[in-house]
Protein backbone atom coordinates (compact mmCIF):
# COMPACT_ATOMS: atom_id res chain seq x y z
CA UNK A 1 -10.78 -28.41 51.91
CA UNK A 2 -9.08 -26.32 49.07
CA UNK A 3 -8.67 -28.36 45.76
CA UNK A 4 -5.33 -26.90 43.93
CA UNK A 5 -4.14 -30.27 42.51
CA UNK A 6 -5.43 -33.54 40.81
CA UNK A 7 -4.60 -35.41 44.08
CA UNK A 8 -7.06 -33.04 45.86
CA UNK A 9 -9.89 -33.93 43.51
CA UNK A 10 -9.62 -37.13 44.20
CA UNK A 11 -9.13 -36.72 47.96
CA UNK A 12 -12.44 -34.77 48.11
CA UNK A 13 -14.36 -36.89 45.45
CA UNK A 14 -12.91 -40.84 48.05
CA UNK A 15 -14.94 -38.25 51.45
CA UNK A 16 -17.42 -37.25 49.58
CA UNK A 17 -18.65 -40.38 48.11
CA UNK A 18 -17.59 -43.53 49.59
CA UNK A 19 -19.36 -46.01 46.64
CA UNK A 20 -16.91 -44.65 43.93
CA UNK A 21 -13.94 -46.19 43.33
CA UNK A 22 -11.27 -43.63 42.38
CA UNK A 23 -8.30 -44.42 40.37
CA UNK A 24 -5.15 -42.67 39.54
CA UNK A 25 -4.91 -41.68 36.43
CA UNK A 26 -1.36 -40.96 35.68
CA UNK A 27 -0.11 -43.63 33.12
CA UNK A 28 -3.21 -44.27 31.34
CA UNK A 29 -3.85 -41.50 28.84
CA UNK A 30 -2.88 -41.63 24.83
CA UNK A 31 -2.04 -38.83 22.55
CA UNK A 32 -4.64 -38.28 19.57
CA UNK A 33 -3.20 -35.23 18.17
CA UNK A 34 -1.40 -37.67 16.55
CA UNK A 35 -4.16 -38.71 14.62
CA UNK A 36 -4.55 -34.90 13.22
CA UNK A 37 -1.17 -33.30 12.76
CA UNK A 38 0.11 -33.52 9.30
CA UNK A 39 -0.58 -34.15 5.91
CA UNK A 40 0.01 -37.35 6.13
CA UNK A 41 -2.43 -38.13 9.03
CA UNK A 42 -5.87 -40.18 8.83
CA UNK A 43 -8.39 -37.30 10.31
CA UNK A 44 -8.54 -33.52 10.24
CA UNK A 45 -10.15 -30.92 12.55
CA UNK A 46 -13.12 -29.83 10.92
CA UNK A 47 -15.97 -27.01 12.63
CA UNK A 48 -18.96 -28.55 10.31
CA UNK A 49 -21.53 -31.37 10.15
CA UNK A 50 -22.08 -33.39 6.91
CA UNK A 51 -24.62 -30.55 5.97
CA UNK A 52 -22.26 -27.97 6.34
CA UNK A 53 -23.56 -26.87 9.31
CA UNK A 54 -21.18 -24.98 11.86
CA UNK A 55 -20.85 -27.65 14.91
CA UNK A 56 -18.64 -26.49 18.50
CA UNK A 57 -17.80 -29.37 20.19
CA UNK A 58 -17.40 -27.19 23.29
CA UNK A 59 -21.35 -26.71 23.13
CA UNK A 60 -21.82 -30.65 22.95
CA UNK A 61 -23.80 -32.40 25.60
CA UNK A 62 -23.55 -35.53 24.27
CA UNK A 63 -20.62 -37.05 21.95
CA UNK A 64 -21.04 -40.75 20.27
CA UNK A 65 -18.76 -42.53 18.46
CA UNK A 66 -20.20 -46.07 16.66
CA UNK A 67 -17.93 -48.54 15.55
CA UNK A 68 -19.61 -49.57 12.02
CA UNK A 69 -18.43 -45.74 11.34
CA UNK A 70 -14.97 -44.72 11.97
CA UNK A 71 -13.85 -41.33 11.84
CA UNK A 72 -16.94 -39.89 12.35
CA UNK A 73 -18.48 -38.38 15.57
CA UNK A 74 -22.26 -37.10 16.24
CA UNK A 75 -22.78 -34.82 18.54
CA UNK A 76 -25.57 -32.94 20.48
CA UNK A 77 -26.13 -29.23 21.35
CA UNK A 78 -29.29 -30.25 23.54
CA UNK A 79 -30.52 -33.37 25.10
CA UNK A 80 -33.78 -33.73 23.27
CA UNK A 81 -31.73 -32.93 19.49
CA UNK A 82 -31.02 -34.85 17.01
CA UNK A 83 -27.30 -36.13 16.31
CA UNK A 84 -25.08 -34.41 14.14
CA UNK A 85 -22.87 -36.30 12.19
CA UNK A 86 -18.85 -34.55 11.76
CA UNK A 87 -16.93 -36.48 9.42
CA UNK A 88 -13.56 -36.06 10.48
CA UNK A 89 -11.40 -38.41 7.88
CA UNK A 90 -9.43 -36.96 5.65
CA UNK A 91 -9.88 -37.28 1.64
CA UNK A 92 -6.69 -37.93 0.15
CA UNK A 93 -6.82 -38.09 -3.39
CA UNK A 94 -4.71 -40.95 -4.42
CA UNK A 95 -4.99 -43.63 -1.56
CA UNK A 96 -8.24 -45.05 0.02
CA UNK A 97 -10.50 -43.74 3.07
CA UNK A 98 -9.78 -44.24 6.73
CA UNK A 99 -12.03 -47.76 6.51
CA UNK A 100 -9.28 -49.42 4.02
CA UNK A 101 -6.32 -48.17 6.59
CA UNK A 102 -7.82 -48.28 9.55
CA UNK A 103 -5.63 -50.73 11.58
CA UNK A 104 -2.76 -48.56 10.71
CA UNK A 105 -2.93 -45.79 13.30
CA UNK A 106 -5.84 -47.00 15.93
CA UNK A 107 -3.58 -49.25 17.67
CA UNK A 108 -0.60 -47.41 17.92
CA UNK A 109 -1.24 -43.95 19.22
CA UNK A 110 1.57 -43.10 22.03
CA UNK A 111 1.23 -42.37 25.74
CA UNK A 112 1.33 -39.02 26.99
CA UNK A 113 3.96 -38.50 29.42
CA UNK A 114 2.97 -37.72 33.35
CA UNK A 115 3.51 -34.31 34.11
């Protein structure tokens, strides 16, 4: 079978293993750029850990995200390493951190559109 669309990933994926369920996807996905384009939004891209330590999230083999800490991600390079921690709010100097304004933006991000 030759895969050149979504629709023939899932085709291949509902012969190939009859015990998953697959779902169509095309409504269900949110837009988190959101959360990092402009000055006035809550996080910001950064390519270090909390010791300043370059991190690639493309070299991640696990990502975690806990609830008691929002805004931050810990990542792994390797399965047996430690978590890094990337802090990912941003600092603004005369309001309060993400954990005062939290509710502001986490509930409201918009739906991409189906292409």
């Amino acid at each position: 079978m030759m895969i050149l669309t979504p629709w023939d990933w899932q085709q291949t994926v509902r012969q190939c293993f009859s015990n998953y369920n697959v779902l169509n996807m095309e409504q269900d996905f949110l837009q988190f750029n959101a959360l990092f384009k402009g000055k006035n939004a809550p996080f910001i891209h950064r390519k270090q850990n909390v010791e300043k330590e370059k991190v690639l999230l493309s070299s991640s083999v696990h990502i975690q995200v806990r609830q008691e800490n929002p805004g931050i991600i810990y990542l792994k390079s390797s399965f047996d390493s430690e978590f890094d921690a990337v802090d990912l709010n941003r600092i603004k100097r005369r309001s309060r951190r993400l954990e005062d304004s939290k509710d502001k933006f986490l509930t409201h991000l918009p739906m991409k559109s189906a292409v």
